[in-house]
C-alpha atoms as a PDB file:
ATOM      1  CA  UNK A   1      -5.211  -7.790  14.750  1.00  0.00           C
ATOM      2  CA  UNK A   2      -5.986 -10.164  12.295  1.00  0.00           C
ATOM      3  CA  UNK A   3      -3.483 -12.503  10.369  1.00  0.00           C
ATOM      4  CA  UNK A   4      -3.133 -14.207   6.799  1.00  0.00           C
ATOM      5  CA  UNK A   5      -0.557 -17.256   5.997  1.00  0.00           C
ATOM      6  CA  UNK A   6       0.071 -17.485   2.409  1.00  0.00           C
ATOM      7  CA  UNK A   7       3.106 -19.231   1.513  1.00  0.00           C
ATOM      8  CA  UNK A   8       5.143 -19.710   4.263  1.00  0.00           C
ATOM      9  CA  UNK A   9       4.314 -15.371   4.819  1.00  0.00           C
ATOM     10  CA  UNK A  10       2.167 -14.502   7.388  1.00  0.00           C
ATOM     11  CA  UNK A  11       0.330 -11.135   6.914  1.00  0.00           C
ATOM     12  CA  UNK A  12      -0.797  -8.853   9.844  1.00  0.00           C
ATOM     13  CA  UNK A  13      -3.183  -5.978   9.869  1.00  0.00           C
ATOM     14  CA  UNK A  14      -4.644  -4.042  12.532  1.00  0.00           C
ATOM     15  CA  UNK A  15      -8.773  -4.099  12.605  1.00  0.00           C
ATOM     16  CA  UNK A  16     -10.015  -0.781  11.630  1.00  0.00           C
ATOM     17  CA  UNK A  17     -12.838   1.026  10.755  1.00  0.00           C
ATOM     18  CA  UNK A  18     -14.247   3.273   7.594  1.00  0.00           C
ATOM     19  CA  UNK A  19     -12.133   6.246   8.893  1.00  0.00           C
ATOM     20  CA  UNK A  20      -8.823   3.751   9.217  1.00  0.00           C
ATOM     21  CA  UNK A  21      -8.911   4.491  12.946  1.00  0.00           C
ATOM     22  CA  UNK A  22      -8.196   1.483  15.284  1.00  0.00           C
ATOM     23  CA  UNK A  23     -11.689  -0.235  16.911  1.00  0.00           C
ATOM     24  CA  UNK A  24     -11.554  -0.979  20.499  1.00  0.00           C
ATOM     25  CA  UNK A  25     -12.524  -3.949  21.739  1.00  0.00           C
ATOM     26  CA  UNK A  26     -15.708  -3.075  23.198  1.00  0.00           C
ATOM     27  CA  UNK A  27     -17.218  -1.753  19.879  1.00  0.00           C
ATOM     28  CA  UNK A  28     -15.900  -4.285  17.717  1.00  0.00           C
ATOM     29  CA  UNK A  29     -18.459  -5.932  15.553  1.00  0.00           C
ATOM     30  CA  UNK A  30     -18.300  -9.017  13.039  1.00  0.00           C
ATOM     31  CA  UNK A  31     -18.776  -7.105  10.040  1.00  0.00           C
ATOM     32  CA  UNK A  32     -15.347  -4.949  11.444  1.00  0.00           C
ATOM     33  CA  UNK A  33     -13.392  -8.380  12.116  1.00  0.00           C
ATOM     34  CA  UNK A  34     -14.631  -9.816   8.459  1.00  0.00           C
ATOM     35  CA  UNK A  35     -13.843  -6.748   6.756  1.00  0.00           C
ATOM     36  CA  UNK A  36     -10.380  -6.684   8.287  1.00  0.00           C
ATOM     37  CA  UNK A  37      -9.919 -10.160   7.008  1.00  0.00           C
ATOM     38  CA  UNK A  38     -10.338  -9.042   3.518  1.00  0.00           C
ATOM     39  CA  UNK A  39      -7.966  -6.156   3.715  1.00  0.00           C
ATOM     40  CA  UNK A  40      -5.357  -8.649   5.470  1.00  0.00           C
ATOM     41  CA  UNK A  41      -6.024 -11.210   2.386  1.00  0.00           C
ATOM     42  CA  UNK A  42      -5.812  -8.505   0.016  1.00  0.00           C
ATOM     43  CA  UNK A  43      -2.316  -7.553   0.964  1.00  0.00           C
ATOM     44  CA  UNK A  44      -1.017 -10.804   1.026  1.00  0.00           C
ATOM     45  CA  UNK A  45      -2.240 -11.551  -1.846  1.00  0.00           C
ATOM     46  CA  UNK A  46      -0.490  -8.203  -3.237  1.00  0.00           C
ATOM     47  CA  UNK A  47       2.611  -9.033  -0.962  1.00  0.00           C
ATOM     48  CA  UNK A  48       3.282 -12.423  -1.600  1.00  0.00           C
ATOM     49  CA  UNK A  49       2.507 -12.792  -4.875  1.00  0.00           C
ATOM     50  CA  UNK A  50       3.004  -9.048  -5.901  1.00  0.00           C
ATOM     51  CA  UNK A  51      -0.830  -8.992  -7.540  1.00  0.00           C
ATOM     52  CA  UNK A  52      -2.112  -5.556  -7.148  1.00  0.00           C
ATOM     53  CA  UNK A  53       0.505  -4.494  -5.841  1.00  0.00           C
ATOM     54  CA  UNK A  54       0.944  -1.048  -7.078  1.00  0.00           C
ATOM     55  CA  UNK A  55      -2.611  -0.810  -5.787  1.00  0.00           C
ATOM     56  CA  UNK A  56      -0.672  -0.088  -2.425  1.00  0.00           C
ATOM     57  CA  UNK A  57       2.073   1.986  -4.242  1.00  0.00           C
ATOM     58  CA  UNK A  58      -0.863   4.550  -4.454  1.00  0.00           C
ATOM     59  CA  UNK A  59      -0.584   4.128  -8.492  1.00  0.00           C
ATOM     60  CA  UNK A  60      -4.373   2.981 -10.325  1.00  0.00           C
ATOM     61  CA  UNK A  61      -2.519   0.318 -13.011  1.00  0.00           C
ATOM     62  CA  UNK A  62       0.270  -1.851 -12.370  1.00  0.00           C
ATOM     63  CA  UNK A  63       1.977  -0.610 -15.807  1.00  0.00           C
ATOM     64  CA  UNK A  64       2.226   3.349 -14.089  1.00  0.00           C
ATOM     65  CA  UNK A  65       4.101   1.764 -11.212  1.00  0.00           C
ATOM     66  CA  UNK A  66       6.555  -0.752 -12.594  1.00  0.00           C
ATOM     67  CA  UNK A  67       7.399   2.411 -15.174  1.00  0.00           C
ATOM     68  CA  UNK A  68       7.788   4.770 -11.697  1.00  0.00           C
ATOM     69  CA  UNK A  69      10.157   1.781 -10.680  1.00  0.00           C
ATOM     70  CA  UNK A  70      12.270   1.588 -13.673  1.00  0.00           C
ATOM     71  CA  UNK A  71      13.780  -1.307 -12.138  1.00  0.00           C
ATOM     72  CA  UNK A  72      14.831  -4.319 -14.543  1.00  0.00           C
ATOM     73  CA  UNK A  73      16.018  -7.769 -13.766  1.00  0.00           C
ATOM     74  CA  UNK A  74      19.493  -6.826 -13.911  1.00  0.00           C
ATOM     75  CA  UNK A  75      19.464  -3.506 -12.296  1.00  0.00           C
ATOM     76  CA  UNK A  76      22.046  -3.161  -9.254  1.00  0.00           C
ATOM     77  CA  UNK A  77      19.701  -1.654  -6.410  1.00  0.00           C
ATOM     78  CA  UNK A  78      22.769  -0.203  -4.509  1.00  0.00           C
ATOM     79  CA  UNK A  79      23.273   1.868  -7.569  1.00  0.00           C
ATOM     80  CA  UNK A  80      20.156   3.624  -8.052  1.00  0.00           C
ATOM     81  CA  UNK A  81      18.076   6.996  -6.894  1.00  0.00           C
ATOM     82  CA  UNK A  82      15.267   4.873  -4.497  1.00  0.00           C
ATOM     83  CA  UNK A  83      11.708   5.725  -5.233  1.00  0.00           C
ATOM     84  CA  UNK A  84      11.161   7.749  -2.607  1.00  0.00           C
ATOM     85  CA  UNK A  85       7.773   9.550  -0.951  1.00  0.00           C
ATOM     86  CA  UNK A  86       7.245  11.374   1.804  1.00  0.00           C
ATOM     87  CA  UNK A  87       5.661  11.049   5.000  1.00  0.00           C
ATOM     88  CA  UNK A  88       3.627  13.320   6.652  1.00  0.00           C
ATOM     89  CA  UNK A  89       3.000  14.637   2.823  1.00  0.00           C
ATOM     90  CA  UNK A  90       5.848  17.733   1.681  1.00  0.00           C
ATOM     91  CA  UNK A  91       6.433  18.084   5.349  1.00  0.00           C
ATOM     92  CA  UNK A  92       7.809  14.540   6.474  1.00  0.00           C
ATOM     93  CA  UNK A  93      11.338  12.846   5.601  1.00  0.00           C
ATOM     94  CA  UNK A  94      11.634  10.990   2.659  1.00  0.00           C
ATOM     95  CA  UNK A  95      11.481   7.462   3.018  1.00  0.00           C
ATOM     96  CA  UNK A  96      11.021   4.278   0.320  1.00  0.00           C
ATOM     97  CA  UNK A  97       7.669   3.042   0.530  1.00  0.00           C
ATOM     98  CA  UNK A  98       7.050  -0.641   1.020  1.00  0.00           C
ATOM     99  CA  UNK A  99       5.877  -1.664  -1.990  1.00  0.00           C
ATOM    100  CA  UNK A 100       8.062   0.116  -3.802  1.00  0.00           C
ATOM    101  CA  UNK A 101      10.859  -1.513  -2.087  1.00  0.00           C
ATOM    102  CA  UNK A 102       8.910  -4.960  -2.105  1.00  0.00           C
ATOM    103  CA  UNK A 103       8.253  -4.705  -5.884  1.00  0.00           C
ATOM    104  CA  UNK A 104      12.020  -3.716  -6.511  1.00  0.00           C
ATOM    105  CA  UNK A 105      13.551  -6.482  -4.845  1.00  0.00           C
ATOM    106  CA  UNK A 106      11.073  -9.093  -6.349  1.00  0.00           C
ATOM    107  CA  UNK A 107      11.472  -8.102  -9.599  1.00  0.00           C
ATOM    108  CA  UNK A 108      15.582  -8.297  -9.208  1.00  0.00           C
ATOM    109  CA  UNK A 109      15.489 -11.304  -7.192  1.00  0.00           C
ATOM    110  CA  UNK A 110      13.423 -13.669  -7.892  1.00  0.00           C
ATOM    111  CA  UNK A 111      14.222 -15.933  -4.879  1.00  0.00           C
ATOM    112  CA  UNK A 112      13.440 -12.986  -2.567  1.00  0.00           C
ATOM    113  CA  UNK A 113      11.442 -13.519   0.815  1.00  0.00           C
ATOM    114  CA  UNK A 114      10.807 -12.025   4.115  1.00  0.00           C
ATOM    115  CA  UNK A 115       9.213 -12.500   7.062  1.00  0.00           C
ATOM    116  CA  UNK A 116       7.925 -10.800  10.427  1.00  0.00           C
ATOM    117  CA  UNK A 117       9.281 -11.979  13.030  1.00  0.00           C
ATOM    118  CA  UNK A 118       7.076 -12.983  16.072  1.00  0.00           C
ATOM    119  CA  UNK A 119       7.576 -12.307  19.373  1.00  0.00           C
ATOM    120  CA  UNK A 120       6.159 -14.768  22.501  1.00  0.00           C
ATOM    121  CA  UNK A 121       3.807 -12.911  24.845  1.00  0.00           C
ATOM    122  CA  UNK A 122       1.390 -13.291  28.083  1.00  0.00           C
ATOM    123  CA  UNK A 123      -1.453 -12.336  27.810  1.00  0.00           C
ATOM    124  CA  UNK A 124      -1.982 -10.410  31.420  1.00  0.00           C
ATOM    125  CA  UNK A 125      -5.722 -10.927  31.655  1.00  0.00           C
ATOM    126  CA  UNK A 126      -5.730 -14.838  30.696  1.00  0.00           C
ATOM    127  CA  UNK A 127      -2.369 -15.799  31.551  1.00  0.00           C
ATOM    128  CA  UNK A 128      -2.617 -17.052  27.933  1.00  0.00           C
ATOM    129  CA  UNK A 129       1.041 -17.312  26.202  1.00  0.00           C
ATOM    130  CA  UNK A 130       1.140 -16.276  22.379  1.00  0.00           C
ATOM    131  CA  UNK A 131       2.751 -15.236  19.988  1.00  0.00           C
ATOM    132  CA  UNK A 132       2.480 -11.281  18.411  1.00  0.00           C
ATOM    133  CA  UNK A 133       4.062  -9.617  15.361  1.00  0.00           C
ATOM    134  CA  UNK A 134       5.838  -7.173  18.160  1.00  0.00           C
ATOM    135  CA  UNK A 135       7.378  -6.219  20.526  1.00  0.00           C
ATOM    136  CA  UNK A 136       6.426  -4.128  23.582  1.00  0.00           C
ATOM    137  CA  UNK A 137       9.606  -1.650  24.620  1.00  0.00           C
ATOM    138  CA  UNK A 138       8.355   0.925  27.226  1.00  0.00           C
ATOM    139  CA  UNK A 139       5.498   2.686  25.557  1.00  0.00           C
ATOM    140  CA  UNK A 140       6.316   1.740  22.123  1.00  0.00           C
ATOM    141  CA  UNK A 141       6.067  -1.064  19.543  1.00  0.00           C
ATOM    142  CA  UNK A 142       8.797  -2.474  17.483  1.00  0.00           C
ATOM    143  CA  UNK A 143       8.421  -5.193  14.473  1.00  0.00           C
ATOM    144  CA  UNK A 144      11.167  -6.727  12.857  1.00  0.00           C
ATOM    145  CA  UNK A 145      11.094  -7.933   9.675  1.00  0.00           C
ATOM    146  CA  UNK A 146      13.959 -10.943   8.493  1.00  0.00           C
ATOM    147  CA  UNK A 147      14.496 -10.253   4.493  1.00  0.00           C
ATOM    148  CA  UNK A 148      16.519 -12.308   1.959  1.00  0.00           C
ATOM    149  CA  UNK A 149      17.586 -10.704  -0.736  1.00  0.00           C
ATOM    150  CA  UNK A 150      20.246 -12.199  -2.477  1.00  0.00           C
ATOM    151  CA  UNK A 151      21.222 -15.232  -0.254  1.00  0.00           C
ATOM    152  CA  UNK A 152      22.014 -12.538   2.278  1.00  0.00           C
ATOM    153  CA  UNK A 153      19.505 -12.721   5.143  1.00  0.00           C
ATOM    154  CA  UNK A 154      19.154  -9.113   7.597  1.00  0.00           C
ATOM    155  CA  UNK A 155      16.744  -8.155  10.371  1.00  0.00           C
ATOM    156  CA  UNK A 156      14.799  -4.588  10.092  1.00  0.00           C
ATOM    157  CA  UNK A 157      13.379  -3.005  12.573  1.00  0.00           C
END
């Protein structure tokens, strides 16, 4: 994993390769670490300061996505139809998409942050203690995420 801080946000990305599949350890190369970087800045860049960031909305100019939106300064967010997309393609649940959501709250709050929370780990090889954007529970990871929106702060997980 490989991290960004860019204005009090920290960034995290998982290092992968061509095919977006995760590299393990023992075939990980600079050029896979350096390329990772560049994703990582690349979305915080696009997260942070919401450059390009229709890029990860899956739309090719910024204009096509804010239209897709139609979200305005002073629209109520509780009291629209969310841009929704589906995962899994047709197949999947419909879900808002985090750009979309991150672009929507930006645009009608413009004091709007969030944050992933990090969790303190041991590392069981080194002993090392850390800190990681998750959580281990049983054989799964959780993140949580602390957004503002609003003057009202609320944890997602």
């Amino acid at each position: 994993v490989v991290a960004i801080d860019m204005n009090g946000h920290r960034t995290w990305l998982p290092i992968l390769d061509a095919r977006n599949e995760a590299v393990p350890t023992s075939r990980l190369t600079s050029r896979d670490v350096n390329d990772a970087i560049n994703r990582c800045r690349a979305k915080a860049i696009a997260s942070v300061l919401g450059v390009g960031l229709g890029l990860y909305g899956k739309y090719d100019e910024a204009a096509a996505f804010l239209r897709a939106l139609n979200v305005g300064p002073a629209t109520d967010l509780a009291k629209m139809a969310p841009l929704t997309v589906k995962k899994g393609g047709d197949k999947g649940p419909p879900y808002v998409s985090w750009p979309a959501a991150l672009a929507a709250c930006r645009i009608t709050d413009p004091e709007f942050s969030w944050e992933v929370i990090e969790y303190e780990s041991v590392d069981p090889v080194s002993g090392e203690i850390g800190e990681q954007p998750y959580v281990v529970i049983g054989q799964s990871y959780m993140v949580s995420v602390k957004v503002t929106y609003k003057g009202q702060s609320h944890i997602e997980m």
